[in-house]
N, C-alpha and C. Protein backbone atom coordinates (compact mmCIF):
# COMPACT_ATOMS: atom_id res chain seq x y z
N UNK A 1 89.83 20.71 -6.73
CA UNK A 1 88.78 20.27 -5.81
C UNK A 1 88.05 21.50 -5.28
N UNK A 2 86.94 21.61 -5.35
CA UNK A 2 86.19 22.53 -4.94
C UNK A 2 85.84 22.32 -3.43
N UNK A 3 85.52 24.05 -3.02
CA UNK A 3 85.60 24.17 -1.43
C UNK A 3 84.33 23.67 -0.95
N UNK A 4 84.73 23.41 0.48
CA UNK A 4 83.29 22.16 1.02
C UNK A 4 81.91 23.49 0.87
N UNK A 5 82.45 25.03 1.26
CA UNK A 5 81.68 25.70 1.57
C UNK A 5 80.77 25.78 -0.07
N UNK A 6 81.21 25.63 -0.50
CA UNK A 6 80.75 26.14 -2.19
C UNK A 6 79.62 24.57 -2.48
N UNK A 7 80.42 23.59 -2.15
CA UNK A 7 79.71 22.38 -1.94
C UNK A 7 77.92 22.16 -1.48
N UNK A 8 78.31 22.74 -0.48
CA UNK A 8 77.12 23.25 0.31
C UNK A 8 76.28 24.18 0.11
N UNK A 9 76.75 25.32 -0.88
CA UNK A 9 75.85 26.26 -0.96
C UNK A 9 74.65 25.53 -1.92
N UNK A 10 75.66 25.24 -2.86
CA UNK A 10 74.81 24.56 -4.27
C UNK A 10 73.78 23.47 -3.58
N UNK A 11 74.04 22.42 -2.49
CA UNK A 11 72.84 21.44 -2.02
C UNK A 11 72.09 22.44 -1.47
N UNK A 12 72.01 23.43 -0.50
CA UNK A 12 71.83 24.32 -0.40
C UNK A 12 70.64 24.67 -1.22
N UNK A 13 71.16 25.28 -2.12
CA UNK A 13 69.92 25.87 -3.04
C UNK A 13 69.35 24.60 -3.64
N UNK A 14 69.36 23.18 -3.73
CA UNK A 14 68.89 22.07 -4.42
C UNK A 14 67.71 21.98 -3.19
N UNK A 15 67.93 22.08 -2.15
CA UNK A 15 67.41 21.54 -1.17
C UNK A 15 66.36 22.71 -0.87
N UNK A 16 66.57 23.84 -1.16
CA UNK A 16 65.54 24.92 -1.59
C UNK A 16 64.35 25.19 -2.73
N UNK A 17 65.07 25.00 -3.83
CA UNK A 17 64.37 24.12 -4.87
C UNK A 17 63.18 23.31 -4.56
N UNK A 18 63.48 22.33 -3.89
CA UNK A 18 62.53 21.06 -3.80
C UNK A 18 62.07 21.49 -2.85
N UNK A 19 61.91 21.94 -1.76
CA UNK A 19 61.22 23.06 -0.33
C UNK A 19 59.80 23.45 -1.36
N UNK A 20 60.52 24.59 -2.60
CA UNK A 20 59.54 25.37 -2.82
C UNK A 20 58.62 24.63 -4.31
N UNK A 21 59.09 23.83 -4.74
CA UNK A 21 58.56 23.18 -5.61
C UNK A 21 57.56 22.03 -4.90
N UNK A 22 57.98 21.69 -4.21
CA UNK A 22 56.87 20.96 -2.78
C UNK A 22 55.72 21.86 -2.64
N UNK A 23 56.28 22.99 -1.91
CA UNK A 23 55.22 23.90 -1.29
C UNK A 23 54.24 24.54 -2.28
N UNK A 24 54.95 24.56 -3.71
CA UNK A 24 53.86 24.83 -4.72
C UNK A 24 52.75 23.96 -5.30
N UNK A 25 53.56 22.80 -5.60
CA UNK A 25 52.53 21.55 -5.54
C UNK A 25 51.78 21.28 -4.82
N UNK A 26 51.91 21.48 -3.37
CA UNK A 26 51.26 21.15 -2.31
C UNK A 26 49.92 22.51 -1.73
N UNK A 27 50.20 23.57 -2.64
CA UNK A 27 49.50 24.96 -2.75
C UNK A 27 47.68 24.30 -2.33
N UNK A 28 47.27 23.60 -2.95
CA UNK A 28 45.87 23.09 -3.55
C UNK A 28 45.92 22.23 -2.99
N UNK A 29 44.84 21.79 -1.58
CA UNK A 29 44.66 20.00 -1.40
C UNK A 29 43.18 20.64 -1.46
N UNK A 30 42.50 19.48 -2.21
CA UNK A 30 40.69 19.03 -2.24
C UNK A 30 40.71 17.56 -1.44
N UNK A 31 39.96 17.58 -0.79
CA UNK A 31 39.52 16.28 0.02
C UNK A 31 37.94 16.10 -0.14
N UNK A 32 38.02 15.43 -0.89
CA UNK A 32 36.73 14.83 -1.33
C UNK A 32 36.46 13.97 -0.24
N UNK A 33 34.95 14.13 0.42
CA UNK A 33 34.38 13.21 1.32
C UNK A 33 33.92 12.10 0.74
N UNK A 34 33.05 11.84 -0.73
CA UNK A 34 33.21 10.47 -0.92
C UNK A 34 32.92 10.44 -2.48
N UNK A 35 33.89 9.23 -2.99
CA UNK A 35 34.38 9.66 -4.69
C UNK A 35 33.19 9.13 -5.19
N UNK A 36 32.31 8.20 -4.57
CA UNK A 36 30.88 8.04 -5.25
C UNK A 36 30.00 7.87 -4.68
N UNK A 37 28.66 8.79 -5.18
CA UNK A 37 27.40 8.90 -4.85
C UNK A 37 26.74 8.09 -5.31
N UNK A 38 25.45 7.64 -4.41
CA UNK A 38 24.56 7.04 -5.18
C UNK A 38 23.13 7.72 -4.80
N UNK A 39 22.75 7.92 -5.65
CA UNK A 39 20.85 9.09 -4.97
C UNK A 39 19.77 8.42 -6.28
N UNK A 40 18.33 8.44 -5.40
CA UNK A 40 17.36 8.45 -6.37
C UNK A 40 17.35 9.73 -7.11
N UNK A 41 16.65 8.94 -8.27
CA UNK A 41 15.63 9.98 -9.12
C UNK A 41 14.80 11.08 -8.27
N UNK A 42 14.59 11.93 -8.37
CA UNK A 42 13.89 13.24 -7.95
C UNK A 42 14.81 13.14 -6.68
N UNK A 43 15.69 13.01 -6.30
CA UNK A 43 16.34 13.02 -4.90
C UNK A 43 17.45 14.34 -4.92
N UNK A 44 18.75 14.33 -4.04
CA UNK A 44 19.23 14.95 -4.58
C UNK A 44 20.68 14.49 -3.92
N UNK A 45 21.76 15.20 -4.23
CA UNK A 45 23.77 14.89 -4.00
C UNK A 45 24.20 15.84 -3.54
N UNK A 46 24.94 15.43 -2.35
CA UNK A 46 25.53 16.67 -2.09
C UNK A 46 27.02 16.34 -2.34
N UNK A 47 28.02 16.96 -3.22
CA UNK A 47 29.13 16.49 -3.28
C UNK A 47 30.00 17.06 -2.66
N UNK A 48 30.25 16.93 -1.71
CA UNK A 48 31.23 17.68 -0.46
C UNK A 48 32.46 17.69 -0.36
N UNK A 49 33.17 18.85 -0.51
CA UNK A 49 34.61 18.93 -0.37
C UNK A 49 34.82 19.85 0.53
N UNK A 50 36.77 19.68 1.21
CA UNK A 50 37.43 20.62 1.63
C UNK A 50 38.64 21.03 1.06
N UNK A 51 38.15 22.43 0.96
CA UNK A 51 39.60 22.88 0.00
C UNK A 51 40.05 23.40 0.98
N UNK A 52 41.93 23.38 0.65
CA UNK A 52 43.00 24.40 1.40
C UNK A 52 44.03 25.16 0.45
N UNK A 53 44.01 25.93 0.56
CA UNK A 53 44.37 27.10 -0.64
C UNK A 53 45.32 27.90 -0.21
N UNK A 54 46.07 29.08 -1.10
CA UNK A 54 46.46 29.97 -0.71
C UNK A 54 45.80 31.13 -1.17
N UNK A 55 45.34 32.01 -0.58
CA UNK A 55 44.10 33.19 -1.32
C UNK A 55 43.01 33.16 -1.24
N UNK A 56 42.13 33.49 -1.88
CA UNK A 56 41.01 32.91 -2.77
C UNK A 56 40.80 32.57 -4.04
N UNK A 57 40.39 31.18 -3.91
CA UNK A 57 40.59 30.48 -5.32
C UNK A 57 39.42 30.38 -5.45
N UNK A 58 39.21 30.65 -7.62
CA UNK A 58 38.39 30.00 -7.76
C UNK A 58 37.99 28.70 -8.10
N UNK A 59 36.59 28.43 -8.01
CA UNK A 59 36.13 27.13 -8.13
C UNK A 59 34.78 26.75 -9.40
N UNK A 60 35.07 25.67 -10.02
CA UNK A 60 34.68 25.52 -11.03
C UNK A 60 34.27 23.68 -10.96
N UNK A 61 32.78 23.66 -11.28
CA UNK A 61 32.15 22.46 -11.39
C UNK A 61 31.82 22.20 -12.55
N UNK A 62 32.27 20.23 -13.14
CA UNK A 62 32.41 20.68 -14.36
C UNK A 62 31.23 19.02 -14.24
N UNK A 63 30.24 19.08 -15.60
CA UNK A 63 29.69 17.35 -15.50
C UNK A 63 30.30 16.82 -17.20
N UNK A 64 30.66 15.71 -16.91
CA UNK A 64 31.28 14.55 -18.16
C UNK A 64 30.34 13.48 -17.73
N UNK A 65 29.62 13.78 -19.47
CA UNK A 65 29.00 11.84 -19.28
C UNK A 65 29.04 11.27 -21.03
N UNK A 66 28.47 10.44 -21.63
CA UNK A 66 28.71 9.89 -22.79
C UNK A 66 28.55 11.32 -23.60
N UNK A 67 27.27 11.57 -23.55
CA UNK A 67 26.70 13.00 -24.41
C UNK A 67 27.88 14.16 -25.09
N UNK A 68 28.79 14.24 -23.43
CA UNK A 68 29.96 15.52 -23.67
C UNK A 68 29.95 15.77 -21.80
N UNK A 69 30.62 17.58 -22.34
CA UNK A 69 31.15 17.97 -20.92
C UNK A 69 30.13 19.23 -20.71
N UNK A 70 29.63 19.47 -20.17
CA UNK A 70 28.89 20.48 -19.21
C UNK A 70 29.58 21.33 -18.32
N UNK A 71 29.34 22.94 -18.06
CA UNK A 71 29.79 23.44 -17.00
C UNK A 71 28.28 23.64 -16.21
N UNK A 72 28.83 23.62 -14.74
CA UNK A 72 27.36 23.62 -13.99
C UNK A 72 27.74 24.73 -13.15
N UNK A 73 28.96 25.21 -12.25
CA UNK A 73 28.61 26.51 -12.05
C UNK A 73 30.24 27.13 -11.39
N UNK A 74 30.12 28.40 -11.58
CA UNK A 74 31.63 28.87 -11.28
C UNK A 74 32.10 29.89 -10.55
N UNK A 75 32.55 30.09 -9.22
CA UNK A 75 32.57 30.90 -8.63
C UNK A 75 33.69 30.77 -7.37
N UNK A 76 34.37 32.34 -7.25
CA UNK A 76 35.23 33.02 -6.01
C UNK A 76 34.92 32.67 -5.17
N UNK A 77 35.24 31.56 -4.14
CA UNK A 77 35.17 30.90 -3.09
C UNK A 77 34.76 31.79 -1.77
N UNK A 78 33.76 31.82 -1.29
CA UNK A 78 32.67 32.46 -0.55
C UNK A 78 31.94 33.98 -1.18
N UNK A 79 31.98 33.44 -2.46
CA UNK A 79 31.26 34.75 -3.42
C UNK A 79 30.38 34.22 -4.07
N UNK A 80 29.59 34.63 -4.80
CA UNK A 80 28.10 34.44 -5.87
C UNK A 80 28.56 33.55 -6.90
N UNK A 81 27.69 32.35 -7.13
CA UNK A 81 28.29 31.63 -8.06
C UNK A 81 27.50 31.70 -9.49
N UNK A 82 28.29 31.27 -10.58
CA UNK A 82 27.75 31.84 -11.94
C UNK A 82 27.40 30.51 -12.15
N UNK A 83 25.92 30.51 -12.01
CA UNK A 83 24.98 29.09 -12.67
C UNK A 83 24.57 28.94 -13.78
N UNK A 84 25.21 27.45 -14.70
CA UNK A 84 24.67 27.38 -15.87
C UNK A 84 23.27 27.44 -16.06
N UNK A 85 22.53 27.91 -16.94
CA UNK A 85 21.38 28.03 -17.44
C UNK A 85 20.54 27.14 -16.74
N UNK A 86 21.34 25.52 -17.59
CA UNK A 86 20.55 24.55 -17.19
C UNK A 86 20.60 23.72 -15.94
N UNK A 87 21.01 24.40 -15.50
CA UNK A 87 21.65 24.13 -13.47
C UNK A 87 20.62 25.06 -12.99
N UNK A 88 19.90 26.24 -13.68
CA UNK A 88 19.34 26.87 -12.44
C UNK A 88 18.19 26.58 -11.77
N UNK A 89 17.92 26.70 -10.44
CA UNK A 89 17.00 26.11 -9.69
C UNK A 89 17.03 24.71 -9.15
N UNK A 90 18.15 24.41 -9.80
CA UNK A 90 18.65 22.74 -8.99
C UNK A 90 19.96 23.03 -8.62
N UNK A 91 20.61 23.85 -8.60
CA UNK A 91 22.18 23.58 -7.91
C UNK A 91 21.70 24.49 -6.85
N UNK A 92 22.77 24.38 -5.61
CA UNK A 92 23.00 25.23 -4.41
C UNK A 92 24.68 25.01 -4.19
N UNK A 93 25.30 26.20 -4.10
CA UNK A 93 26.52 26.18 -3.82
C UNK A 93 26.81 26.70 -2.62
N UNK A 94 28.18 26.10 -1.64
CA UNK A 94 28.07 26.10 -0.90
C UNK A 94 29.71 27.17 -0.49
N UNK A 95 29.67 27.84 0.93
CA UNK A 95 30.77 28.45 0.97
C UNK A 95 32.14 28.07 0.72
N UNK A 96 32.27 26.02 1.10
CA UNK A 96 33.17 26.03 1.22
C UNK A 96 33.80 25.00 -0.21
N UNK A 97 33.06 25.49 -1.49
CA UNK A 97 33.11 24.71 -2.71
C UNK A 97 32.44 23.84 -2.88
N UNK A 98 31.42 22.94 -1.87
CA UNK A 98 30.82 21.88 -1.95
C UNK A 98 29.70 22.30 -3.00
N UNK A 99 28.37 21.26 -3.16
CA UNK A 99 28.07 21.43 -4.17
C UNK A 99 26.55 20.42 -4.06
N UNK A 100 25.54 21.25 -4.29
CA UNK A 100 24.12 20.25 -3.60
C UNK A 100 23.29 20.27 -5.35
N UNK A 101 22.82 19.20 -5.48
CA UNK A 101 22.20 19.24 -6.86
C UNK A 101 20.94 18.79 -6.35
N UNK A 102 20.08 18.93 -6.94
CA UNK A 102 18.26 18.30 -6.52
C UNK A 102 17.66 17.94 -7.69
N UNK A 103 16.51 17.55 -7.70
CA UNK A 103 15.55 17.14 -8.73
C UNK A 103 16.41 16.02 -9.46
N UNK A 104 17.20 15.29 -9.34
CA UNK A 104 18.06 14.65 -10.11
C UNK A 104 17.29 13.64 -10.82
N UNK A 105 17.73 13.81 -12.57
CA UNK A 105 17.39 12.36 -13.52
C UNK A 105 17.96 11.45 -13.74
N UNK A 106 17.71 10.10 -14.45
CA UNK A 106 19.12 9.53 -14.53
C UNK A 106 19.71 9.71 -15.60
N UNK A 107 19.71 11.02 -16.63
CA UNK A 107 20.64 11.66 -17.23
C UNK A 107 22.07 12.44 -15.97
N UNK A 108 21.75 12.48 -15.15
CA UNK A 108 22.53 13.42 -14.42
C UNK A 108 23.89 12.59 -14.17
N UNK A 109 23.85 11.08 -14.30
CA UNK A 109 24.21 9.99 -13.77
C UNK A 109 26.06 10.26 -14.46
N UNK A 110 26.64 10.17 -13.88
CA UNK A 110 28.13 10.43 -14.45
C UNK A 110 29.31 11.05 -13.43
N UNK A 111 30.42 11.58 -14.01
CA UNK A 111 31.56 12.52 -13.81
C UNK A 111 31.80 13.47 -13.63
N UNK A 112 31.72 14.08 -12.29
CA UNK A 112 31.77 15.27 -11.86
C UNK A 112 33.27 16.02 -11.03
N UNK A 113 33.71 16.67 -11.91
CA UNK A 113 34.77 17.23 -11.96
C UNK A 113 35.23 18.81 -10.89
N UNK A 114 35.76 18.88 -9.75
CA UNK A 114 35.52 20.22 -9.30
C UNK A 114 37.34 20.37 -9.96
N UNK A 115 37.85 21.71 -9.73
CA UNK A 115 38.87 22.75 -10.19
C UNK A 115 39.13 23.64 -9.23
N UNK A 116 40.11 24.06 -8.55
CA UNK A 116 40.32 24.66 -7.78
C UNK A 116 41.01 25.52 -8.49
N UNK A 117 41.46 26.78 -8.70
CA UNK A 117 42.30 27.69 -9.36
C UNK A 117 42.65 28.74 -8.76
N UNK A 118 43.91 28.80 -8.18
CA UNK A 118 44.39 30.15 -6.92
C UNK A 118 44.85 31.09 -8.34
N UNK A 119 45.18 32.58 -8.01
CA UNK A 119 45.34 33.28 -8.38
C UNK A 119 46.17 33.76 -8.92
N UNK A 120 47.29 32.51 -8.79
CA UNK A 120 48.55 32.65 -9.53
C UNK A 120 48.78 31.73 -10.75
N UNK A 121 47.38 30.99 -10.42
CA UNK A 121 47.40 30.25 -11.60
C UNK A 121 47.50 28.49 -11.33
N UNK A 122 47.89 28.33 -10.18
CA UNK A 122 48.03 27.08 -10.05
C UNK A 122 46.70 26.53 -9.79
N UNK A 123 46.53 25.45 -10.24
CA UNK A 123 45.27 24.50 -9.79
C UNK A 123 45.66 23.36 -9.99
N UNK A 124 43.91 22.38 -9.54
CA UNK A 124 44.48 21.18 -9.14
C UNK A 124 42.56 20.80 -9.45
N UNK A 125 42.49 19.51 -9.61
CA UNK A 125 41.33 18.60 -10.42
C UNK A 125 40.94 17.86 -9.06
N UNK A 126 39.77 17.26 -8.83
CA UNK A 126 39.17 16.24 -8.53
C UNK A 126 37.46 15.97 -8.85
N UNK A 127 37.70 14.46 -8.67
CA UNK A 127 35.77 14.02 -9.10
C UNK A 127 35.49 13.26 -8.53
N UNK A 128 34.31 13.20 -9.02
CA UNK A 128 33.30 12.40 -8.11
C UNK A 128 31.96 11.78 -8.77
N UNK A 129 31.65 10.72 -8.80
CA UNK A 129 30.84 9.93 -9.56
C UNK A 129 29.73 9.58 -9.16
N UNK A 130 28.73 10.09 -10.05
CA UNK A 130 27.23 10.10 -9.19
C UNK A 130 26.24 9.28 -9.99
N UNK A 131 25.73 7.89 -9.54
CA UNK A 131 24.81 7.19 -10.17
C UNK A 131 23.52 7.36 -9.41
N UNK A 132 22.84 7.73 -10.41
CA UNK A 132 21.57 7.98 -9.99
C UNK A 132 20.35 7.17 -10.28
N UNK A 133 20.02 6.22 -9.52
CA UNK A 133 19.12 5.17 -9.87
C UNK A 133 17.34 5.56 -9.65
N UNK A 134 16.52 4.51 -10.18
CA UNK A 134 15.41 4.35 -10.08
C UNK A 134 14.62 3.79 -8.65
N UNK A 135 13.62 4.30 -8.67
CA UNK A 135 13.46 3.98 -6.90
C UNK A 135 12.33 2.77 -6.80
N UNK A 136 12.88 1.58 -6.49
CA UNK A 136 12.01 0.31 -6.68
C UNK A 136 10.75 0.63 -6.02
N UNK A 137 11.09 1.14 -4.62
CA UNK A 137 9.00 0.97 -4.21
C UNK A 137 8.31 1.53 -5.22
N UNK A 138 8.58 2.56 -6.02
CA UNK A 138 7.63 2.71 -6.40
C UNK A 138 6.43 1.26 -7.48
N UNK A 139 7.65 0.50 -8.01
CA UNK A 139 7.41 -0.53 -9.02
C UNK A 139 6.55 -1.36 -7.98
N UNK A 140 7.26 -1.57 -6.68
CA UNK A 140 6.42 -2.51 -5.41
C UNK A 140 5.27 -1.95 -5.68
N UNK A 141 5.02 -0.73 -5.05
CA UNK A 141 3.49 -0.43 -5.02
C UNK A 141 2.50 -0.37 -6.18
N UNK A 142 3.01 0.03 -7.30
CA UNK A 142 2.08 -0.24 -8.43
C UNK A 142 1.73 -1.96 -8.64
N UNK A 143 2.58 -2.97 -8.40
CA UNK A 143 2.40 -4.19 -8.14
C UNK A 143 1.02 -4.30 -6.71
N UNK A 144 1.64 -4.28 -6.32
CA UNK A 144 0.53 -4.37 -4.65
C UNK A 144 -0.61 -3.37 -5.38
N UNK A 145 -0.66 -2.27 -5.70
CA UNK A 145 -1.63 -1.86 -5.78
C UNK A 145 -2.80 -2.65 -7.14
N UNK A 146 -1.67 -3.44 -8.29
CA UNK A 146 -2.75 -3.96 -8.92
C UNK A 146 -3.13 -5.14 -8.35
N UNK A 147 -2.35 -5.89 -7.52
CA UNK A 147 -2.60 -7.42 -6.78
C UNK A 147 -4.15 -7.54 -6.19
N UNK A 148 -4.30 -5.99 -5.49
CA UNK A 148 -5.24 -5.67 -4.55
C UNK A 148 -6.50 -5.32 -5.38
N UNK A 149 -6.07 -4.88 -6.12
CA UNK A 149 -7.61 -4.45 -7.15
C UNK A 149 -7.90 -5.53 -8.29
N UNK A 150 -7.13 -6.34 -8.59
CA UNK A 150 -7.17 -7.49 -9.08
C UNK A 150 -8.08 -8.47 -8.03
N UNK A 151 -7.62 -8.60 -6.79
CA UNK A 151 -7.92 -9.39 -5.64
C UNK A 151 -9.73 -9.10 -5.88
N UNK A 152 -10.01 -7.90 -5.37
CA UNK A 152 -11.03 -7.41 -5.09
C UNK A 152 -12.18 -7.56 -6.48
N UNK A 153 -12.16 -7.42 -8.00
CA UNK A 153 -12.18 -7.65 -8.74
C UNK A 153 -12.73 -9.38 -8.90
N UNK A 154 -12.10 -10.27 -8.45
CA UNK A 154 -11.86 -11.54 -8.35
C UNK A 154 -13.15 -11.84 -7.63
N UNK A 155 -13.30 -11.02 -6.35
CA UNK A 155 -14.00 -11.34 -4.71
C UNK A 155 -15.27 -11.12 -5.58
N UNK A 156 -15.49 -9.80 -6.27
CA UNK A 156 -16.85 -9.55 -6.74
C UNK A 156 -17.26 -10.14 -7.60
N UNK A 157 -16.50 -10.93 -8.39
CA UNK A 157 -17.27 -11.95 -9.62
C UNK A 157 -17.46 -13.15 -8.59
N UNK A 158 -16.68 -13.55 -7.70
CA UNK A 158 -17.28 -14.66 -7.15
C UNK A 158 -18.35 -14.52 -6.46
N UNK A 159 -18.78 -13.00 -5.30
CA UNK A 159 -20.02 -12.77 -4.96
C UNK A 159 -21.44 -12.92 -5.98
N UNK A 160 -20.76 -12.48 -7.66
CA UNK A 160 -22.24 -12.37 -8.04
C UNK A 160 -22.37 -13.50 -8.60
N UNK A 161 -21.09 -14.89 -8.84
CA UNK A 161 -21.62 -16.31 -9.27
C UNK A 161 -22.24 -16.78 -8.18
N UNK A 162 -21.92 -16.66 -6.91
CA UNK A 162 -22.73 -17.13 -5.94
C UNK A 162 -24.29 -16.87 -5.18
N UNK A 163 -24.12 -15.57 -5.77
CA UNK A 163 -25.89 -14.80 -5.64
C UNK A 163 -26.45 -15.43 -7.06
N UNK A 164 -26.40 -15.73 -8.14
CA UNK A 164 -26.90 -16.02 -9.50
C UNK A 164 -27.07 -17.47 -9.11
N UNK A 165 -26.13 -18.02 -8.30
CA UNK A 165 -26.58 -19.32 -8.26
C UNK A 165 -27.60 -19.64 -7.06
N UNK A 166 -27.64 -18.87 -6.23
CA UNK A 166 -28.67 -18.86 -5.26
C UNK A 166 -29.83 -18.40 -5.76
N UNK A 167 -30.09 -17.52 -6.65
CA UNK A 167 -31.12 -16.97 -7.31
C UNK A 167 -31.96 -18.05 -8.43
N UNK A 168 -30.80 -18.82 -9.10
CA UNK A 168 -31.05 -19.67 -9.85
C UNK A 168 -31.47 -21.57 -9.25
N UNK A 169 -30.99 -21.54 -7.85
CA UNK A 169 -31.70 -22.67 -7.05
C UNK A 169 -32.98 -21.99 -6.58
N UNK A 170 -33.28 -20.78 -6.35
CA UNK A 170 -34.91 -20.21 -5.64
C UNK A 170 -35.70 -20.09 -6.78
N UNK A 171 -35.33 -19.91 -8.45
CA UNK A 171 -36.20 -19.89 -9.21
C UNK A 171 -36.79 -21.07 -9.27
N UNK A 172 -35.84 -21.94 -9.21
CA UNK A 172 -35.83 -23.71 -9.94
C UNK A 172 -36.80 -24.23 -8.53
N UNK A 173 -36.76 -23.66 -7.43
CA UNK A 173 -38.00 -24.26 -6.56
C UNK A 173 -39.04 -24.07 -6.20
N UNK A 174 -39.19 -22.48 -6.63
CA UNK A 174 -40.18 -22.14 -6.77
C UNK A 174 -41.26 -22.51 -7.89
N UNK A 175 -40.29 -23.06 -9.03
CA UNK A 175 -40.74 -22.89 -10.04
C UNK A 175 -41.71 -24.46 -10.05
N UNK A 176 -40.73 -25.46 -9.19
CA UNK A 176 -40.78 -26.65 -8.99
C UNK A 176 -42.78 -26.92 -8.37
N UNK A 177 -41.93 -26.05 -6.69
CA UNK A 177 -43.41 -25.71 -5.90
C UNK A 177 -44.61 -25.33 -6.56
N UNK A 178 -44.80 -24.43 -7.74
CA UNK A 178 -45.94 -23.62 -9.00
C UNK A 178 -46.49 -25.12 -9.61
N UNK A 179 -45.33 -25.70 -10.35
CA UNK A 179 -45.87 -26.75 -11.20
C UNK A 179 -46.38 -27.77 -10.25
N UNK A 180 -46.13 -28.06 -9.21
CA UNK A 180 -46.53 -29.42 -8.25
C UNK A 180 -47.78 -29.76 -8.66
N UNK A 181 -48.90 -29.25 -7.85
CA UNK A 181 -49.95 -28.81 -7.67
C UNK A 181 -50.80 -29.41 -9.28
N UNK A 182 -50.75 -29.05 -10.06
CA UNK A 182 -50.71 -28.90 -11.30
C UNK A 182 -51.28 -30.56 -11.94
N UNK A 183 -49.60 -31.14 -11.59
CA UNK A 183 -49.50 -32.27 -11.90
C UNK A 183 -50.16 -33.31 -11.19
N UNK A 184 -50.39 -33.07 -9.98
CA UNK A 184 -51.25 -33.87 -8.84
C UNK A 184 -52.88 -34.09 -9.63
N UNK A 185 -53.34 -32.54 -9.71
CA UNK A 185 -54.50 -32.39 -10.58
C UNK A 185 -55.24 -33.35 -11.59
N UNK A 186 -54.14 -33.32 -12.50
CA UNK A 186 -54.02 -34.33 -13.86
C UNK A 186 -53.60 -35.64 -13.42
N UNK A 187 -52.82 -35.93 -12.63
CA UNK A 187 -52.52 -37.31 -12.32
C UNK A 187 -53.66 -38.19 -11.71
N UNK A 188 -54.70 -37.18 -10.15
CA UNK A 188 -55.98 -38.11 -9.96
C UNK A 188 -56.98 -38.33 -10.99
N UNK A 189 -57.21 -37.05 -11.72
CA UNK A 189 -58.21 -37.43 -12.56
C UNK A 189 -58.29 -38.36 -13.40
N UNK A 190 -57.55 -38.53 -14.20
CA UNK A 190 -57.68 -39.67 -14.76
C UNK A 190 -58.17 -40.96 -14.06
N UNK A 191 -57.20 -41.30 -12.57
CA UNK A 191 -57.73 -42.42 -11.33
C UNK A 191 -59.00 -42.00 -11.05
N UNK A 192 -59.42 -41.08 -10.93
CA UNK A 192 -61.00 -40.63 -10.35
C UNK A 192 -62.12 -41.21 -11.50
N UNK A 193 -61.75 -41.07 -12.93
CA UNK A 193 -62.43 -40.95 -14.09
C UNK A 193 -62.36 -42.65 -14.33
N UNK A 194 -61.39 -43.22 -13.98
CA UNK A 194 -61.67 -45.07 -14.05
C UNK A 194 -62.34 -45.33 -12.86
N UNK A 195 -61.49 -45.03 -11.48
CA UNK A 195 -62.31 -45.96 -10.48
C UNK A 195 -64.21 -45.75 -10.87
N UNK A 196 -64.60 -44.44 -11.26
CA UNK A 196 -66.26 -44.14 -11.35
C UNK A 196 -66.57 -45.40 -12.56
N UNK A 197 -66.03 -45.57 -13.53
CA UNK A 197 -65.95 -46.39 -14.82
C UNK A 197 -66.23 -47.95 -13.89
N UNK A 198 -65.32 -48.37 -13.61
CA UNK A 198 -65.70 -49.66 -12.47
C UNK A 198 -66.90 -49.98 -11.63
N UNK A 199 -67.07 -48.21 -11.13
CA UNK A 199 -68.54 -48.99 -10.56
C UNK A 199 -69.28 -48.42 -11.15
């Protein structure tokens, strides 16, 4: 039978073990403020995290959508970040890993992956999903705007059937008033040309 003290050493070191295998796992927390975005077209995302680390870790933004995987930009946590090509002039990175995108298409629309990586090597993953939609007013207003020029369009053909037809009752009475006269003319004479015949 083995001694209680020897017993103990060994939980001892088990119970040390799992201490530091904890504390390594637990090295990296990301707290993502919210796992999905939603932003217009030309708008922009800010994908916001808090990292807690040991060191300085780096950080690495990654985009997944049908197409493939993209890197968008990579950098020593409150240092200069290395922007992909096609990221530049639309990303802004932020001190504390967060991550601001602008001009957004709805290609941009997908899986966005950050990486935390301390210096010993350990890291740790999280994402965040950004749909990027189409912005209805605009469809409203091109509607309203043809309703209205349609409308107006409408107003002016009915102004000029209604002037054409006013134009076309002042010809027709004038034209009426011209011939009167005319017919009066021709109608006595003939009565003038019998009653003289009679006597």
């Amino acid at each position: 039978m083995r001694p209680a003290w020897i017993c103990l050493a060994q939980n001892s070191q088990i119970l040390y073990l799992i201490f530091c295998l904890y504390h390594y796992t637990q090295a990296i927390t990301i707290q993502v403020e919210r796992n999905t975005i939603s932003a217009p077209v030309q708008g922009s995302a800010l994908f916001s995290v808090d990292i807690t680390c040991n060191g300085t870790p780096t950080i690495k933004w990654m985009f997944t959508s049908a197409s493939g995987q993209q890197s968008i930009a990579v950098w020593m946590l409150s240092g200069a970040a290395n922007v992909t090509q096609m990221y530049e002039g639309r990303v802004e990175t932020h001190p504390n890993g967060s991550l601001t995108i602008s001009d957004l298409h709805l290609q941009d629309s997908g899986y966005y992956t950050i990486t935390v990586t301390e210096s010993s090597g350990n890291s740790k993953d999280s994402f965040v999903v950004l749909s990027v939609t189409e912005v209805l007013y605009e469809d409203i207003q091109y509607i309203a705007v043809s309703v209205i020029v349609l409308g107006m369009l409408a107003a002016f053909l009915m102004l000029c059937m209604w002037l054409l037809n006013k134009l076309y009752n002042f010809i027709k009475v004038w034209r009426k008033q011209r011939c009167l006269p005319e017919h009066t003319e021709t109608e006595l004479q003939p009565l003038g040309r019998k009653q003289t015949m009679r006597s």
